[in-house]
Protein backbone atom coordinates (compact mmCIF):
# COMPACT_ATOMS: atom_id res chain seq x y z
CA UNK A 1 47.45 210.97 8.34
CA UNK A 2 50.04 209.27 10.76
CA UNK A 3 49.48 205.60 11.77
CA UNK A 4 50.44 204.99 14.95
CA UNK A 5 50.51 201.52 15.98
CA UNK A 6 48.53 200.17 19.06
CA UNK A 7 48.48 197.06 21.39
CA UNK A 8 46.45 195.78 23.56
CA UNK A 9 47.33 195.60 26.95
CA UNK A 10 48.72 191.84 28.40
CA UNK A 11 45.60 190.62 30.51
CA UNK A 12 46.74 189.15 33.99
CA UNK A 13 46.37 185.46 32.46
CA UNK A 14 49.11 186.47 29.94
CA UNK A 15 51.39 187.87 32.13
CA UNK A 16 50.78 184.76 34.26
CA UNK A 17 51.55 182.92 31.74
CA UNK A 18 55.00 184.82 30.47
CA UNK A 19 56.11 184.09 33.88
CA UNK A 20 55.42 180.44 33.45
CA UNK A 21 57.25 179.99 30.33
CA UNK A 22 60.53 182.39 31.91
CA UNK A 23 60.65 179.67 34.71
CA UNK A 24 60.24 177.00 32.56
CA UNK A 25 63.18 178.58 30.61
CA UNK A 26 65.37 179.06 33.39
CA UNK A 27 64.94 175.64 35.00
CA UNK A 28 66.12 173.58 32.62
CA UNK A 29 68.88 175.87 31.49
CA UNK A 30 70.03 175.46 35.11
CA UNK A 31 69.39 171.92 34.60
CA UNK A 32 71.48 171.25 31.75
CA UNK A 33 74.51 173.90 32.78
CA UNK A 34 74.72 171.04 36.10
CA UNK A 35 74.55 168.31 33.88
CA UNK A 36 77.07 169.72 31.63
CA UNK A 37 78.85 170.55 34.59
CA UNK A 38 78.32 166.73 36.21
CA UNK A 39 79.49 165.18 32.72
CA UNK A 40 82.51 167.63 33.24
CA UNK A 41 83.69 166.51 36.66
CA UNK A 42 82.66 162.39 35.50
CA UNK A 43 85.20 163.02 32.45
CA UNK A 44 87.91 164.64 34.68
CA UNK A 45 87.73 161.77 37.11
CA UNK A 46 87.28 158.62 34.65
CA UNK A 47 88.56 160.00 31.54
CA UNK A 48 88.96 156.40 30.05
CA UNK A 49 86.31 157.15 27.70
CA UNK A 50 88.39 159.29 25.52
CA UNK A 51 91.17 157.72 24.56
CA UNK A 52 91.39 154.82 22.23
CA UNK A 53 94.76 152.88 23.17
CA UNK A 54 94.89 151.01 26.64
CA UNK A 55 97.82 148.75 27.92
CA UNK A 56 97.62 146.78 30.71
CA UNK A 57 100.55 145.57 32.14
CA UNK A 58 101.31 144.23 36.00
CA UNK A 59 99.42 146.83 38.55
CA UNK A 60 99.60 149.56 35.50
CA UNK A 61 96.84 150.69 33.22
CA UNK A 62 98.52 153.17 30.40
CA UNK A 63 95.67 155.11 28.41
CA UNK A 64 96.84 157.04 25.40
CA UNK A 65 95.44 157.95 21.40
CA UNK A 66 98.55 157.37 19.94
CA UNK A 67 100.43 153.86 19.76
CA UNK A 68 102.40 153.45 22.86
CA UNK A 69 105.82 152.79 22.56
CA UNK A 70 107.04 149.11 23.80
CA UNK A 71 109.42 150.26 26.05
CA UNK A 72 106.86 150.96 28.29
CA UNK A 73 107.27 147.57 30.34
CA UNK A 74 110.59 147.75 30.43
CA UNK A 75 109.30 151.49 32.43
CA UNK A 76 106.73 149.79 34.38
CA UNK A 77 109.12 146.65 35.59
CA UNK A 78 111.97 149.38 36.11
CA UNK A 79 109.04 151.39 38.29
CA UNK A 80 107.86 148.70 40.24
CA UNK A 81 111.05 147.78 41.65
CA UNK A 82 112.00 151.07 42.32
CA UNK A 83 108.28 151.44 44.62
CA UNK A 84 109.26 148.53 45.78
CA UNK A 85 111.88 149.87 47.98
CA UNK A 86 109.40 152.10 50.07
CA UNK A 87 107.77 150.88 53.39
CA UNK A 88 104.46 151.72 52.27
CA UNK A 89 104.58 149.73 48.92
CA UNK A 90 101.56 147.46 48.24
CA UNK A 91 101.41 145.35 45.22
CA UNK A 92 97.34 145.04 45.00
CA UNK A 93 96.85 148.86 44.73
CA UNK A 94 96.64 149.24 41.05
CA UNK A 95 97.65 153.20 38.83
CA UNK A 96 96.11 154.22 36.00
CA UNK A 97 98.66 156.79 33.94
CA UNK A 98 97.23 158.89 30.98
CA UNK A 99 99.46 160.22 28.46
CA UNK A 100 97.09 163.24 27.04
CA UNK A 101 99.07 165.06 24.57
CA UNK A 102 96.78 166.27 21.90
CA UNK A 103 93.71 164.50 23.51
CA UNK A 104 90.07 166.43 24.24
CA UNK A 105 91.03 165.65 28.08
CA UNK A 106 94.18 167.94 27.54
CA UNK A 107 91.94 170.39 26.24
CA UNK A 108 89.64 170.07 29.11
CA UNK A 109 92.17 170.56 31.73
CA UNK A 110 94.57 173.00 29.95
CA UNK A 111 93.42 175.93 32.27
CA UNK A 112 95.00 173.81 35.69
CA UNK A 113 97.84 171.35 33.95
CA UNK A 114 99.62 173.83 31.64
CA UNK A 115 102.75 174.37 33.91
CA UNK A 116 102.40 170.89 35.53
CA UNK A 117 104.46 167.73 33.82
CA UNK A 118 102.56 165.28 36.05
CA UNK A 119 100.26 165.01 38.57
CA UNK A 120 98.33 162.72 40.76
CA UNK A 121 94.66 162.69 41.30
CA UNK A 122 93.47 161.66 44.55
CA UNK A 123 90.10 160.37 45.57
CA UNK A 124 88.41 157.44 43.51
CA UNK A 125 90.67 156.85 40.82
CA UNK A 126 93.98 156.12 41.77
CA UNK A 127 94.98 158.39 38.43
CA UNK A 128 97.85 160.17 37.07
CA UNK A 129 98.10 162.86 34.14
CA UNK A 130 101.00 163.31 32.09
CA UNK A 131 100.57 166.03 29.42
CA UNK A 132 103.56 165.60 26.77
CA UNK A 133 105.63 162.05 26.98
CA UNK A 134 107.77 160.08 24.90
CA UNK A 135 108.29 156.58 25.70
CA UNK A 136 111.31 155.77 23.68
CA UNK A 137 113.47 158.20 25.33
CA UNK A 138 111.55 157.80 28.37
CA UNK A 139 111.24 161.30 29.14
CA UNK A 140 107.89 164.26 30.31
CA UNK A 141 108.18 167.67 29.14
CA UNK A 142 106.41 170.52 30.75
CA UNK A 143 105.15 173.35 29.21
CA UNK A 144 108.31 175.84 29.62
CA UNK A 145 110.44 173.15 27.37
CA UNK A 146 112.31 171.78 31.24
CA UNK A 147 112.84 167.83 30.09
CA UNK A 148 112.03 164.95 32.66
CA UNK A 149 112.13 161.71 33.13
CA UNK A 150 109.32 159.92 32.50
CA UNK A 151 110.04 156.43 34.99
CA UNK A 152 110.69 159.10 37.99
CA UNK A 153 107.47 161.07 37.38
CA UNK A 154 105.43 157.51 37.51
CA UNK A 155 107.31 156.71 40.82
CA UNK A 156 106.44 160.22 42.26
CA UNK A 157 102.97 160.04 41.60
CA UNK A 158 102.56 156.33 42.32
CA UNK A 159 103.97 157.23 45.56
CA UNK A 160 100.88 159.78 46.46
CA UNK A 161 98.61 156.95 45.73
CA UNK A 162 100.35 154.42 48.31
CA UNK A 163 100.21 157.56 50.91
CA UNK A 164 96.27 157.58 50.33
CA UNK A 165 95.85 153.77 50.95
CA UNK A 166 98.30 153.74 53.79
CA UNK A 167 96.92 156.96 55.27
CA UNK A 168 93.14 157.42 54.39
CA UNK A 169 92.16 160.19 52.25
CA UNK A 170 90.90 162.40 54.96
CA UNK A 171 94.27 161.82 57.09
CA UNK A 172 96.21 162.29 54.08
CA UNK A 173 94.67 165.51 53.34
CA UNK A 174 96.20 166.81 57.10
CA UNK A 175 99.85 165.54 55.98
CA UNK A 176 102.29 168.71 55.59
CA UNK A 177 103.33 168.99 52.04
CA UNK A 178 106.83 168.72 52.82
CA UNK A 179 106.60 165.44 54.19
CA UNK A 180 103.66 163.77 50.83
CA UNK A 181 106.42 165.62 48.29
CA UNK A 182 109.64 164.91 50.09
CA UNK A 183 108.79 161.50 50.84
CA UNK A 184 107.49 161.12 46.90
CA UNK A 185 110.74 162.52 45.73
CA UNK A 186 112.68 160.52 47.72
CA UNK A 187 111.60 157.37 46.51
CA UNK A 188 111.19 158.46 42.91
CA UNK A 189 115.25 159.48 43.10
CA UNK A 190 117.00 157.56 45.90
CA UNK A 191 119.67 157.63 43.84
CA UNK A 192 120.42 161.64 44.04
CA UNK A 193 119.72 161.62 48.11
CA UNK A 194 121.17 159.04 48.96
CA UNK A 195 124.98 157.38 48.60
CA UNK A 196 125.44 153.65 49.79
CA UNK A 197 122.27 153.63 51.90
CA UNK A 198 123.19 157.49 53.75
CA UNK A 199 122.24 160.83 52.79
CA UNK A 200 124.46 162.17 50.36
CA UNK A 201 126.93 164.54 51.73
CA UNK A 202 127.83 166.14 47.83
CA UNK A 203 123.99 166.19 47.02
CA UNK A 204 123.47 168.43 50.12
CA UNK A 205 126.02 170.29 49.80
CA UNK A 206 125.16 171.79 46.57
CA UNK A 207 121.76 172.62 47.52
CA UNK A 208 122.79 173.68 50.85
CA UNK A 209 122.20 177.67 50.16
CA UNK A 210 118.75 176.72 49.32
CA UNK A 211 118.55 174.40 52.56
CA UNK A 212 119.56 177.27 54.81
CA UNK A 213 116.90 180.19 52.88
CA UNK A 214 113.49 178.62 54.87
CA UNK A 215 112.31 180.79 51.96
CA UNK A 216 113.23 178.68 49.60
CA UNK A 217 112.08 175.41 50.98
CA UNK A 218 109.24 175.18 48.59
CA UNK A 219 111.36 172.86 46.22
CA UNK A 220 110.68 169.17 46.09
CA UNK A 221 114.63 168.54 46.56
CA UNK A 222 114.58 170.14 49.37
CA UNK A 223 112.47 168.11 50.83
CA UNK A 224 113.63 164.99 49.54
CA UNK A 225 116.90 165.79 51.48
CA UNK A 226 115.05 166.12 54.55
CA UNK A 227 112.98 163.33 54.47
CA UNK A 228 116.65 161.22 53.69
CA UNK A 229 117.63 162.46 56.56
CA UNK A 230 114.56 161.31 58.58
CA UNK A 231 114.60 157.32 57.14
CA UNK A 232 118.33 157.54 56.73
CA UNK A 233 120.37 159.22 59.36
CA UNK A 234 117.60 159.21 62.34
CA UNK A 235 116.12 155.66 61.08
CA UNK A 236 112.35 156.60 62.15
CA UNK A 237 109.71 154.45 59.76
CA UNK A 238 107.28 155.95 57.45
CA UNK A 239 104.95 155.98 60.19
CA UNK A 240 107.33 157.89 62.96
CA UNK A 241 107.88 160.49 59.80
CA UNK A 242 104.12 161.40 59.31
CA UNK A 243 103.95 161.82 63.04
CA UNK A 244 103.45 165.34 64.31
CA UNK A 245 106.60 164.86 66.21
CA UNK A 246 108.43 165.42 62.94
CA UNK A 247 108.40 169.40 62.04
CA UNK A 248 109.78 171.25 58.87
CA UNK A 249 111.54 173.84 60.83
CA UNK A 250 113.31 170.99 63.49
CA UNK A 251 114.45 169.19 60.03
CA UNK A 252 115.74 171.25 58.35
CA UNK A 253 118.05 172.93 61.61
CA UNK A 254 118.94 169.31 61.92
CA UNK A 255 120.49 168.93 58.16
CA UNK A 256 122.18 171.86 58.45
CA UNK A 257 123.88 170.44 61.81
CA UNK A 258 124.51 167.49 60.18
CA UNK A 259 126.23 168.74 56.61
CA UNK A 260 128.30 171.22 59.14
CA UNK A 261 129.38 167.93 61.33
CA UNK A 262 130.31 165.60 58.23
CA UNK A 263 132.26 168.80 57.00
């Protein structure tokens, strides 16, 4: 004789009740995937939390899990007076910088900061992420082994901060890249665009083929030179250079007139 097994059909109450306990089920797993999600986004924003070393030093808060070098103020001082040289400085906003080399924030935000040696994050926090430092020879290093320096990368990024407080986020936000990066760059290495307080003539001119491909005008230095050329040769202010008035294509036509005529 074969048994064959046999159940008993679910009455309406059980089914009723399955479908109870499946909600039930789903609800909070949607519940805890957005609070996962929420904690995600909190840690992103204020990462302070994770990372045990904190100096505080003028308008600059360094976090870090390793001991921080000491030649960090001598950084900091060297950074402050180079920000000090743009219109738009202003001593009360205050920068957070996180070093986050081998931290469980680098590991949160590997996916979007692998091929980026520092970068600013706007909003609410007045923050800036720098993957893979070293103090002592005050130098950044992205991810492709390309070595920068680490004073210049503060200044950059500090800059995009004082364009948020002198601009308003939302305005900000409507700002053509060329003008937030060039004008960023240009503080950060006044030195390279600049020669005795007018656009360098030898700094153009080497980056001139670039200048002349529009192509190619997706490279910080390029617009660096242009926005020298704005403050330096046509004098506007910071607040004539975010005008609409001031176009990427008009620019650039102009320092290509101008590198021709000092030729």
């Amino acid at each position: 004789m074969i048994f064959i097994p046999t159940f008993a059909p679910q009455t309406g109450l059980h089914i009723q009740f399955n479908i109870v306990k499946i909600k039930f089920i789903i609800k909070y797993f949607l519940l805890l995937c957005f609070m996962l999600i929420g904690v995600y986004i909190y840690l992103i924003l204020f990462p302070q939390v994770l990372f045990s070393n904190t100096i505080a030093y003028r308008n600059f808060k360094i976090y870090a899990n390793e001991k921080i070098d000491d030649k960090i103020y001598e950084i900091i001082d060297n950074v402050i007076v180079q920000l000090q040289t743009s219109a738009i400085y202003d001593s009360t906003v205050h920068q957070k910088v996180f070093f986050i080399e081998g931290s469980f924030y680098e590991k949160m935000t590997k996916y979007f900061s692998i091929e980026r040696a520092g970068y600013h994050e706007f909003l609410v926090n007045n923050s800036m992420v720098v993957p893979k430092v070293d103090v002592k020879n005050n130098s950044i290093t992205y991810s492709d082994g390309r070595v920068r320096n680490l004073a210049q990368t503060i200044i950059h990024e500090s800059v995009h901060t004082l364009q948020e407080k002198k601009l308003g986020f939302w305005r900000v936000l409507k700002v053509p890249e060329w003008k937030l990066e060039g004008y960023a760059f240009y503080i950060a290495k006044t030195n390279l665009v600049l020669n005795n307080g007018r656009l360098s003539y030898q700094y153009v001119k080497s980056n001139f083929a670039d200048l002349k491909n529009h192509s190619n005008h997706k490279h910080y230095w390029m617009y660096g030179i242009m926005t020298g050329y704005v403050l330096n040769e046509k004098h506007l202010s910071f607040d004539q250079f975010m005008s609409d008035d001031v176009t990427e294509e008009a620019t650039a036509g102009e320092v290509m007139n101008w590198i021709l005529s000092v030729n």
